[in-house]
PDB file of N, CA and C in Angstrom:
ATOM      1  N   UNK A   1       0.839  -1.190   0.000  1.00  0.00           N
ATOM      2  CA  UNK A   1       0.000   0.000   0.000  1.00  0.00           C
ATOM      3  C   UNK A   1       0.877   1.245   0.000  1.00  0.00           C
ATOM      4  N   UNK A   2       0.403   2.105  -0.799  1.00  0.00           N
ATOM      5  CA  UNK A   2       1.523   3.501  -1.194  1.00  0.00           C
ATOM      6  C   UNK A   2       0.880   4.381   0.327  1.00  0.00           C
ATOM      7  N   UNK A   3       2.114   5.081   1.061  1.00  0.00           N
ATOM      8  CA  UNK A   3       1.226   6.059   1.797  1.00  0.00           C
ATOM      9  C   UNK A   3       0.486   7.014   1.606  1.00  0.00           C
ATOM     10  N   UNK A   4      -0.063   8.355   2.387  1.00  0.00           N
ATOM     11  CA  UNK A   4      -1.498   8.813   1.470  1.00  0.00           C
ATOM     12  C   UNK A   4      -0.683   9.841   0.905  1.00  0.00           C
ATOM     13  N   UNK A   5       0.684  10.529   0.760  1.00  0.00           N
ATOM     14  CA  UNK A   5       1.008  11.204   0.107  1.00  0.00           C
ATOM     15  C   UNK A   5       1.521  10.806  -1.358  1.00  0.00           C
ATOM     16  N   UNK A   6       1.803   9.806  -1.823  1.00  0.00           N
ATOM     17  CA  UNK A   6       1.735   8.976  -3.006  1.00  0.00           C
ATOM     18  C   UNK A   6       0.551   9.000  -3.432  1.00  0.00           C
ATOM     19  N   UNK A   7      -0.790   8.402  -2.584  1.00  0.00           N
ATOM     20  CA  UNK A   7      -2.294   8.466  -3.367  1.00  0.00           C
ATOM     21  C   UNK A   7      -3.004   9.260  -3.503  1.00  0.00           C
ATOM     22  N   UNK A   8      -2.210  10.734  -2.672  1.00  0.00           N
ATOM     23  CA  UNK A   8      -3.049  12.046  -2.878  1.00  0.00           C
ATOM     24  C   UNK A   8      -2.179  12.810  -4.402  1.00  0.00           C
ATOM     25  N   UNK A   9      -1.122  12.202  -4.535  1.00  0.00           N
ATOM     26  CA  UNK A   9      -0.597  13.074  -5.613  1.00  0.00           C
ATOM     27  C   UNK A   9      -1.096  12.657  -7.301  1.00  0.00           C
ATOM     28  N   UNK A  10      -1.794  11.615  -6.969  1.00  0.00           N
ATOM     29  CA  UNK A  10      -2.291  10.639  -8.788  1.00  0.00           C
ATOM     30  C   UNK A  10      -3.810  11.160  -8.209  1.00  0.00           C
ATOM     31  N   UNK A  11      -4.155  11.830  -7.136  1.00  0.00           N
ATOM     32  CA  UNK A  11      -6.134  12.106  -7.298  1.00  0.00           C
ATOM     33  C   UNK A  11      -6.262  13.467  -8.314  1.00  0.00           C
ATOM     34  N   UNK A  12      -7.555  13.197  -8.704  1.00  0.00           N
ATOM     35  CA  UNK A  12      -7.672  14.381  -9.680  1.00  0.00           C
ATOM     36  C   UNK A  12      -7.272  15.939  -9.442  1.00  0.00           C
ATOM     37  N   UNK A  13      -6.814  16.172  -8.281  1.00  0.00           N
ATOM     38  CA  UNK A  13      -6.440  17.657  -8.170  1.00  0.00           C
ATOM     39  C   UNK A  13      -5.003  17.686  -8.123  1.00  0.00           C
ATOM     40  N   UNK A  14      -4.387  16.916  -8.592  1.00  0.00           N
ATOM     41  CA  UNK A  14      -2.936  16.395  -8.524  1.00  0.00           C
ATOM     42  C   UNK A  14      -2.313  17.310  -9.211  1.00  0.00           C
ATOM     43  N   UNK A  15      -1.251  17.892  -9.156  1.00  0.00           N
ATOM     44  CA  UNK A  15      -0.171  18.347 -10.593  1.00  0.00           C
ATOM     45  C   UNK A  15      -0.362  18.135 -11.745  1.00  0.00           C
ATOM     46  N   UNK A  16      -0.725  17.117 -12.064  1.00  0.00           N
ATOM     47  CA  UNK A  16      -0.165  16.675 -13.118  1.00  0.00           C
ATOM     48  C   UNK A  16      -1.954  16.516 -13.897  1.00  0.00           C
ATOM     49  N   UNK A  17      -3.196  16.740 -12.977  1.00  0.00           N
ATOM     50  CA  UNK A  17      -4.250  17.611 -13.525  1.00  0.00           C
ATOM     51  C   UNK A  17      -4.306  18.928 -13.838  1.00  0.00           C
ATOM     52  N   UNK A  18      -3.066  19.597 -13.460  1.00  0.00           N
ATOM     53  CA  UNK A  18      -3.314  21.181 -14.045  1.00  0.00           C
ATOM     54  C   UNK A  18      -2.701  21.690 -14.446  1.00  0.00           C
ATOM     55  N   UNK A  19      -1.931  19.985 -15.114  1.00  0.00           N
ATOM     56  CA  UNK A  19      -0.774  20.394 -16.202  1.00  0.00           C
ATOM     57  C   UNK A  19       0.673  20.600 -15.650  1.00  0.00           C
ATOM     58  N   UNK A  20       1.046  20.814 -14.532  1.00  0.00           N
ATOM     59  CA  UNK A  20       2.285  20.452 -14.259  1.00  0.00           C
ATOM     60  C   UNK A  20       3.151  19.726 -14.413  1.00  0.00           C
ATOM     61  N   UNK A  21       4.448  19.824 -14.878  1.00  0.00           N
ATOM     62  CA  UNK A  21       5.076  19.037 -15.119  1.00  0.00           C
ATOM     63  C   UNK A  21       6.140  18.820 -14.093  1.00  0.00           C
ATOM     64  N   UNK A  22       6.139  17.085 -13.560  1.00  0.00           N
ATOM     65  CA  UNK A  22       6.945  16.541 -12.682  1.00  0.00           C
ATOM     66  C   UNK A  22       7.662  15.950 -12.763  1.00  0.00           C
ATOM     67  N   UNK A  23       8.915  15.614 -12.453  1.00  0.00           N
ATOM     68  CA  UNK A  23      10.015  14.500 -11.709  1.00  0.00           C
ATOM     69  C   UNK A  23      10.030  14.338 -10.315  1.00  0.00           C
ATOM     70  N   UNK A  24      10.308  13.138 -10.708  1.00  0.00           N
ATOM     71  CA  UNK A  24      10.283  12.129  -9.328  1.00  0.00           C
ATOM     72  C   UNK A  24      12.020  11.775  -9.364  1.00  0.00           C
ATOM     73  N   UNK A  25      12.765  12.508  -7.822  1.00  0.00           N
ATOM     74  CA  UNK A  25      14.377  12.713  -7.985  1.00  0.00           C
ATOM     75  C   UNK A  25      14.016  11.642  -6.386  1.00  0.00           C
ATOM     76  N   UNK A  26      15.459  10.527  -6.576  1.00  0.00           N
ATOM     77  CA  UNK A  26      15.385  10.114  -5.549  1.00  0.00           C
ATOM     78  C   UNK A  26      16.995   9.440  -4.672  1.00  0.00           C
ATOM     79  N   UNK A  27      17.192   9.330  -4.076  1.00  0.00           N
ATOM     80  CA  UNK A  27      18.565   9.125  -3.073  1.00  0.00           C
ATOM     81  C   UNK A  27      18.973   7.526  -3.810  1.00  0.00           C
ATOM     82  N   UNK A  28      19.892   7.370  -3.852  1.00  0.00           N
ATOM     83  CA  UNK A  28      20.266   5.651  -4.466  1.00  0.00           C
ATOM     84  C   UNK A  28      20.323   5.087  -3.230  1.00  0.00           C
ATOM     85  N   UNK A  29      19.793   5.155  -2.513  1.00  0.00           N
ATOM     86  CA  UNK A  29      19.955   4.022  -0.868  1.00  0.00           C
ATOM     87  C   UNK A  29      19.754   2.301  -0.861  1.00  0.00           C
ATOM     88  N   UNK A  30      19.959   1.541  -0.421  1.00  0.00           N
ATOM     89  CA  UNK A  30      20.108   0.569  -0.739  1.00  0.00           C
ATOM     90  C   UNK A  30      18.515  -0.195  -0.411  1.00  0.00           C
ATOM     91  N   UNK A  31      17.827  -0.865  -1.203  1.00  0.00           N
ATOM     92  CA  UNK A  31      16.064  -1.119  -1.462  1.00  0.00           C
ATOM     93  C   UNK A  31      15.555  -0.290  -1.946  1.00  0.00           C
ATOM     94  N   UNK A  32      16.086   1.176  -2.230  1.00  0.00           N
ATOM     95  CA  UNK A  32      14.803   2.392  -2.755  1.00  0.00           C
ATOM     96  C   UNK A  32      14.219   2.274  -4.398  1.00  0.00           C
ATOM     97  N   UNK A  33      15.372   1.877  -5.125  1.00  0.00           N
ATOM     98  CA  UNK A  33      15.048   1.570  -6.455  1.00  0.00           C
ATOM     99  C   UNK A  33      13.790   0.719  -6.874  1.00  0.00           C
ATOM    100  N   UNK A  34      13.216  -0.146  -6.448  1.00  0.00           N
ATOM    101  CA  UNK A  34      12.121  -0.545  -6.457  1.00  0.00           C
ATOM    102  C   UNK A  34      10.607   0.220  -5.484  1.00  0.00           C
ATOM    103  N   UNK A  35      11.369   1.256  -5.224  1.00  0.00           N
ATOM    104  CA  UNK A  35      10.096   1.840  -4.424  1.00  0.00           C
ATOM    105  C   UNK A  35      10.278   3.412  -5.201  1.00  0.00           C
ATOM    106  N   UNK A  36      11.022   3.917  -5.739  1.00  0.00           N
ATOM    107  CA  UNK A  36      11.068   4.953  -6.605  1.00  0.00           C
ATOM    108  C   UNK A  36      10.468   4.175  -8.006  1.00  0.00           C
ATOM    109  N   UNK A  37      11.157   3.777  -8.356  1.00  0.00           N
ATOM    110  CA  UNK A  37      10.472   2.938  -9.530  1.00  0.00           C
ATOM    111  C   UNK A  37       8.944   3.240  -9.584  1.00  0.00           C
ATOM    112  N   UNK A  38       8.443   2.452  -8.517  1.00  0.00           N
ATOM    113  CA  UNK A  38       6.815   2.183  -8.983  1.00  0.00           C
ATOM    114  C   UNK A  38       6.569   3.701  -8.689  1.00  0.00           C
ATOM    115  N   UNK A  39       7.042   4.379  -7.901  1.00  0.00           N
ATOM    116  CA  UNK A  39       6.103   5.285  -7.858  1.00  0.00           C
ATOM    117  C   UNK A  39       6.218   6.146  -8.992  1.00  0.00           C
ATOM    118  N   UNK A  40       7.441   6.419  -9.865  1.00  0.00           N
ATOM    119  CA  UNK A  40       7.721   6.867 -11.186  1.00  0.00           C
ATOM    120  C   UNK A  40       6.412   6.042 -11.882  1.00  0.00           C
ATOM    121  N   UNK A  41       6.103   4.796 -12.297  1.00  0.00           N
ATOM    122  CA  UNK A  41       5.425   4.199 -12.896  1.00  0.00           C
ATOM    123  C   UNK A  41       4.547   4.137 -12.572  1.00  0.00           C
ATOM    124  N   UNK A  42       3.854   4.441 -11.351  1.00  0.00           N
ATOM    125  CA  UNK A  42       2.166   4.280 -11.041  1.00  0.00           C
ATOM    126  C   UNK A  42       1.877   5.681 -11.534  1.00  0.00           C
ATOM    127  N   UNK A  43       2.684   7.070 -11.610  1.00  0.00           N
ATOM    128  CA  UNK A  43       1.890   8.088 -11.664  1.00  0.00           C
ATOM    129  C   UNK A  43       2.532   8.829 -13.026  1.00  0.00           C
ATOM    130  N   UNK A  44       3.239   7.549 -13.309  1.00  0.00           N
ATOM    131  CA  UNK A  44       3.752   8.064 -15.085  1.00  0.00           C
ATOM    132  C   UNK A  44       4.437   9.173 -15.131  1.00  0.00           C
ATOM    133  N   UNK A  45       5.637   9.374 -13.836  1.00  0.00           N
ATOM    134  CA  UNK A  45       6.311  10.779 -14.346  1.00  0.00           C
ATOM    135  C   UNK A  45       8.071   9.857 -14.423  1.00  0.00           C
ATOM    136  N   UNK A  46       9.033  10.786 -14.813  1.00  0.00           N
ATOM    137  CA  UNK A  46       9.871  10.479 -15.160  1.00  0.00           C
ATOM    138  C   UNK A  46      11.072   9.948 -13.408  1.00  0.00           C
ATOM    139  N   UNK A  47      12.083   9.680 -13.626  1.00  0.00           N
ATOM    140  CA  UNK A  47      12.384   8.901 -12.198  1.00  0.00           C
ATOM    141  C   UNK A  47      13.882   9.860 -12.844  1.00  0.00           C
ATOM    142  N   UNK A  48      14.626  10.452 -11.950  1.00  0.00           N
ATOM    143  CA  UNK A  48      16.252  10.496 -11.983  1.00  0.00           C
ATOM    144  C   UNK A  48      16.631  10.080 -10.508  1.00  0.00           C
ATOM    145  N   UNK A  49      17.785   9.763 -10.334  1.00  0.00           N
ATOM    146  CA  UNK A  49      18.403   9.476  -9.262  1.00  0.00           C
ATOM    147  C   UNK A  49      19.577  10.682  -8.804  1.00  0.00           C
ATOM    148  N   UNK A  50      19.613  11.437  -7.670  1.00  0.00           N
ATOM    149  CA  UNK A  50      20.093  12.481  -6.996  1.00  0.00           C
ATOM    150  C   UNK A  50      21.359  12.330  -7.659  1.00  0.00           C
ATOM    151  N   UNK A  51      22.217  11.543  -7.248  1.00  0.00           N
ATOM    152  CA  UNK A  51      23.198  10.898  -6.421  1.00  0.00           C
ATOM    153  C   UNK A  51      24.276   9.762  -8.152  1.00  0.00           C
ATOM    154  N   UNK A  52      23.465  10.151  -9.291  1.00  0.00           N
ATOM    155  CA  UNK A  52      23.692   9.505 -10.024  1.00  0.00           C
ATOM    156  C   UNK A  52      25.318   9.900 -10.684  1.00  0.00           C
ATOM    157  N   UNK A  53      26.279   9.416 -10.255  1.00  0.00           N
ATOM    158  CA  UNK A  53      27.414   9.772 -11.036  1.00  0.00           C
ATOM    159  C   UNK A  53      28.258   9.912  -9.855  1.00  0.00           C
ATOM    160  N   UNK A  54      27.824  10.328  -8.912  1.00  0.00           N
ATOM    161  CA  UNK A  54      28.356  10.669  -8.057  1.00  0.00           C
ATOM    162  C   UNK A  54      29.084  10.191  -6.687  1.00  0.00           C
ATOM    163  N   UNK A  55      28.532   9.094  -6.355  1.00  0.00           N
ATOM    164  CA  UNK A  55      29.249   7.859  -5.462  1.00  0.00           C
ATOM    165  C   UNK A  55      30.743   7.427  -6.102  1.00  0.00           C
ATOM    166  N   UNK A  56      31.121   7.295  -7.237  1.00  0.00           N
ATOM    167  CA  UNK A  56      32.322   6.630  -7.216  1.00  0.00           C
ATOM    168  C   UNK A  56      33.519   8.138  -7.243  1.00  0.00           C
ATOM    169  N   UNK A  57      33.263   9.176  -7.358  1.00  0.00           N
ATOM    170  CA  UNK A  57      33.612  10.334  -7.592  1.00  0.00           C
ATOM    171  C   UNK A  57      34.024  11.005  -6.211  1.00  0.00           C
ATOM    172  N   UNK A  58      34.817  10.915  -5.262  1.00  0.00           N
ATOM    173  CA  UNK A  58      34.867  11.470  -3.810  1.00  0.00           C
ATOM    174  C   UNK A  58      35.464  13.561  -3.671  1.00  0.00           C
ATOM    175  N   UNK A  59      35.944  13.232  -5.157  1.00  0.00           N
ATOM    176  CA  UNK A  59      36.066  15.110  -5.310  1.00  0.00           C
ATOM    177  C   UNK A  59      34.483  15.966  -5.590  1.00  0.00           C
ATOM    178  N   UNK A  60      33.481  15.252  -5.677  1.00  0.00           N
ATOM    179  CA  UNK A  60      32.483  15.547  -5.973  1.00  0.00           C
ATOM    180  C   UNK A  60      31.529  16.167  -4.895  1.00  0.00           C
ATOM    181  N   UNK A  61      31.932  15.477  -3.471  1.00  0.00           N
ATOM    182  CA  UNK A  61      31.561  15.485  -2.185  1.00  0.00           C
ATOM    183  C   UNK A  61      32.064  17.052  -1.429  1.00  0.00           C
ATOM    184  N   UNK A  62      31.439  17.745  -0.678  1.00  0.00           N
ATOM    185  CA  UNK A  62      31.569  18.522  -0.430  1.00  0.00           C
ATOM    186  C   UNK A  62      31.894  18.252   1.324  1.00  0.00           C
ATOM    187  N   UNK A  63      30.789  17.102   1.633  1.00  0.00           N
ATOM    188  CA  UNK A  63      31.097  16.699   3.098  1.00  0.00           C
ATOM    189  C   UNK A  63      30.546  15.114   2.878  1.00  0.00           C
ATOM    190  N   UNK A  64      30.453  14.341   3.689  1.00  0.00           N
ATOM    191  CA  UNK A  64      29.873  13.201   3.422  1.00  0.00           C
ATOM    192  C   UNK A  64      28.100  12.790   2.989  1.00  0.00           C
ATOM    193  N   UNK A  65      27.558  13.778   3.391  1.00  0.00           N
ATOM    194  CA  UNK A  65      26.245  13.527   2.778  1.00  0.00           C
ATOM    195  C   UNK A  65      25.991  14.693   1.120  1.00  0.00           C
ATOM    196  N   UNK A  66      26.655  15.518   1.249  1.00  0.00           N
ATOM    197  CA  UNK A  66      25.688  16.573   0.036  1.00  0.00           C
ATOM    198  C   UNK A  66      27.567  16.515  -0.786  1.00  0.00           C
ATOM    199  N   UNK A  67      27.044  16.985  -2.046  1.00  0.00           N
ATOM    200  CA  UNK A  67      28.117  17.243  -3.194  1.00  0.00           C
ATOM    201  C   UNK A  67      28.256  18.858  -2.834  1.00  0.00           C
ATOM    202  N   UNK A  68      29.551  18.902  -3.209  1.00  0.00           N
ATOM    203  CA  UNK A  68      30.314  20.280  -3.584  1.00  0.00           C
ATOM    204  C   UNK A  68      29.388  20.761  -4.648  1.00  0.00           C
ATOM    205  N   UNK A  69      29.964  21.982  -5.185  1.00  0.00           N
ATOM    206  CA  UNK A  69      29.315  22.666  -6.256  1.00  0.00           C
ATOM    207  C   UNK A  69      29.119  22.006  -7.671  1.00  0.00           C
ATOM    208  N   UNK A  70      30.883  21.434  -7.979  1.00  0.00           N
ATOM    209  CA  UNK A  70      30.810  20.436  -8.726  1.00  0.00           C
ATOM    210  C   UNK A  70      29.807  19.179  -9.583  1.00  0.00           C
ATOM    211  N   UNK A  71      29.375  18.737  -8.052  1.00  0.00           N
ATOM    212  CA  UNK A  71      29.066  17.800  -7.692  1.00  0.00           C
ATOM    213  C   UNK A  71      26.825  17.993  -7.996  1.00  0.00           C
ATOM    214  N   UNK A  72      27.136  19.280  -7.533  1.00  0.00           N
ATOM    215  CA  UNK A  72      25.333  19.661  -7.931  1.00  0.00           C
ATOM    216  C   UNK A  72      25.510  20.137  -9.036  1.00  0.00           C
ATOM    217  N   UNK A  73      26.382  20.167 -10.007  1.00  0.00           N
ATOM    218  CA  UNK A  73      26.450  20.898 -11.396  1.00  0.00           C
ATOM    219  C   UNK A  73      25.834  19.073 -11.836  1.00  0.00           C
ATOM    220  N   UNK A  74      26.663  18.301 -11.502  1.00  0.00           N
ATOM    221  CA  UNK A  74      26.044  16.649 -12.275  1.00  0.00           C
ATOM    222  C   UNK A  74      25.371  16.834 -12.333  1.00  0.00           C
ATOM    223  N   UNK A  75      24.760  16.748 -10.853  1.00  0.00           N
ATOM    224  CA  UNK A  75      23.044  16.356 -10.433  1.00  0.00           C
ATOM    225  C   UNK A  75      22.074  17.434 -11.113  1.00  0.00           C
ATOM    226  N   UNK A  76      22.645  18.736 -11.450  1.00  0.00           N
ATOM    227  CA  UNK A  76      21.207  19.422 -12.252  1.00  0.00           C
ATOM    228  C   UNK A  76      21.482  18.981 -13.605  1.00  0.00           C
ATOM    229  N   UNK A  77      22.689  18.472 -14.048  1.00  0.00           N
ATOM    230  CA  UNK A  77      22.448  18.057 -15.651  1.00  0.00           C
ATOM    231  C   UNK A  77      21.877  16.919 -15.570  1.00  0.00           C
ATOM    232  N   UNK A  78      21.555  16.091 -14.958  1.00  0.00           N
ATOM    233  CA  UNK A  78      20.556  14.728 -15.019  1.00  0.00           C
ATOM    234  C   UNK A  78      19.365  15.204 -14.953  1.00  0.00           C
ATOM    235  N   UNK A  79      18.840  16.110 -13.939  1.00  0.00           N
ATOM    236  CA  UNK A  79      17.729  16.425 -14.057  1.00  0.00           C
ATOM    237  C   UNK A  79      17.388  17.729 -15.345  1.00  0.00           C
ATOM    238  N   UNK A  80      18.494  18.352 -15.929  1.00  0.00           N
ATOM    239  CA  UNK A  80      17.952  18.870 -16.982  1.00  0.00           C
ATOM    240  C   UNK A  80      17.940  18.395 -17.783  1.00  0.00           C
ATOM    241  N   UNK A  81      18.428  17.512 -18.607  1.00  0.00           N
ATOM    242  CA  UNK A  81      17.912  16.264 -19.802  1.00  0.00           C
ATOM    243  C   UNK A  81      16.551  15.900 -19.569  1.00  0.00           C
ATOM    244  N   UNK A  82      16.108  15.597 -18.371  1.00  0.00           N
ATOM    245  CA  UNK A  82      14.476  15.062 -18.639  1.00  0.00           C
ATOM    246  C   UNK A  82      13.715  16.016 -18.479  1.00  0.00           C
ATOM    247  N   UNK A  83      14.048  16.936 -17.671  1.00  0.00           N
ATOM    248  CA  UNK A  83      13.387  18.177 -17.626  1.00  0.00           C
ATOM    249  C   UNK A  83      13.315  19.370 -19.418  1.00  0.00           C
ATOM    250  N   UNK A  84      14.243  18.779 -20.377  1.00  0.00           N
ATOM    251  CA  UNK A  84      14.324  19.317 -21.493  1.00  0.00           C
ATOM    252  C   UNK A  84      13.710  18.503 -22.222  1.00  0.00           C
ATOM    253  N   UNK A  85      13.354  17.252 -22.117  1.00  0.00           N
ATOM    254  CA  UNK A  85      11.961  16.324 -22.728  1.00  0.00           C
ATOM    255  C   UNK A  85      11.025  16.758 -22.189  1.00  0.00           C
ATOM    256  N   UNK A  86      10.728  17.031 -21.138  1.00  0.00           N
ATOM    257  CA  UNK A  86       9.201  16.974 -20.740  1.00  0.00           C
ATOM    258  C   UNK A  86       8.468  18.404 -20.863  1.00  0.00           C
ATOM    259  N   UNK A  87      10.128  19.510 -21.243  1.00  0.00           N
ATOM    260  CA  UNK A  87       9.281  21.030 -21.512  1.00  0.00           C
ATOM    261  C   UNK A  87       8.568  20.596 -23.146  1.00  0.00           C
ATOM    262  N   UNK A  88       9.565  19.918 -24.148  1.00  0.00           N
ATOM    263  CA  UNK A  88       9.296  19.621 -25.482  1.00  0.00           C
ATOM    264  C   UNK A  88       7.703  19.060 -25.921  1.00  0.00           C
ATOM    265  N   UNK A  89       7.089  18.380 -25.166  1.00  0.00           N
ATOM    266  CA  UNK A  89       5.827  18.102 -25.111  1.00  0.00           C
ATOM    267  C   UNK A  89       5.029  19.096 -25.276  1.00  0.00           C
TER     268      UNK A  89
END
């Protein structure tokens, strides 16, 4: 069972009824990929991962949890590739 903030975001007053356009960005933690997944796929928006490029990369890190500047320059070019499909629509 999704919690109610997952089943309030696919009800008809949702985002994505008034035309908003969404991504679903999520942490690579170890089990989350199958729980980002569906929720990318139950509500049909696109899935990037935060963190993508960036684990094997330790100059990227700014402290142990968040990236340097560097490091959020990746992370907004992952999310601007899908974010540059989904303005194209």
């Amino acid at each position: 069972m999704m919690p109610p903030l997952y089943q309030s975001a696919g009800s008809s007053g949702g985002p994505q009824a008034r035309r908003i356009k969404v991504i679903l960005g999520g942490l690579d933690e170890p089990g989350m990929n199958v729980v980002y997944r569906g929720v990318a796929s139950r509500f049909g928006v696109p899935f990037v991962w935060f963190t993508n490029g960036l684990w094997s990369r330790p100059g990227l890190w700014g402290d142990a949890h968040h990236p340097n500047g560097a490091g959020c320059r990746l992370v907004m070019e992952g999310f601007w590739g899908v974010l540059r499909r989904l303005l194209r629509r």
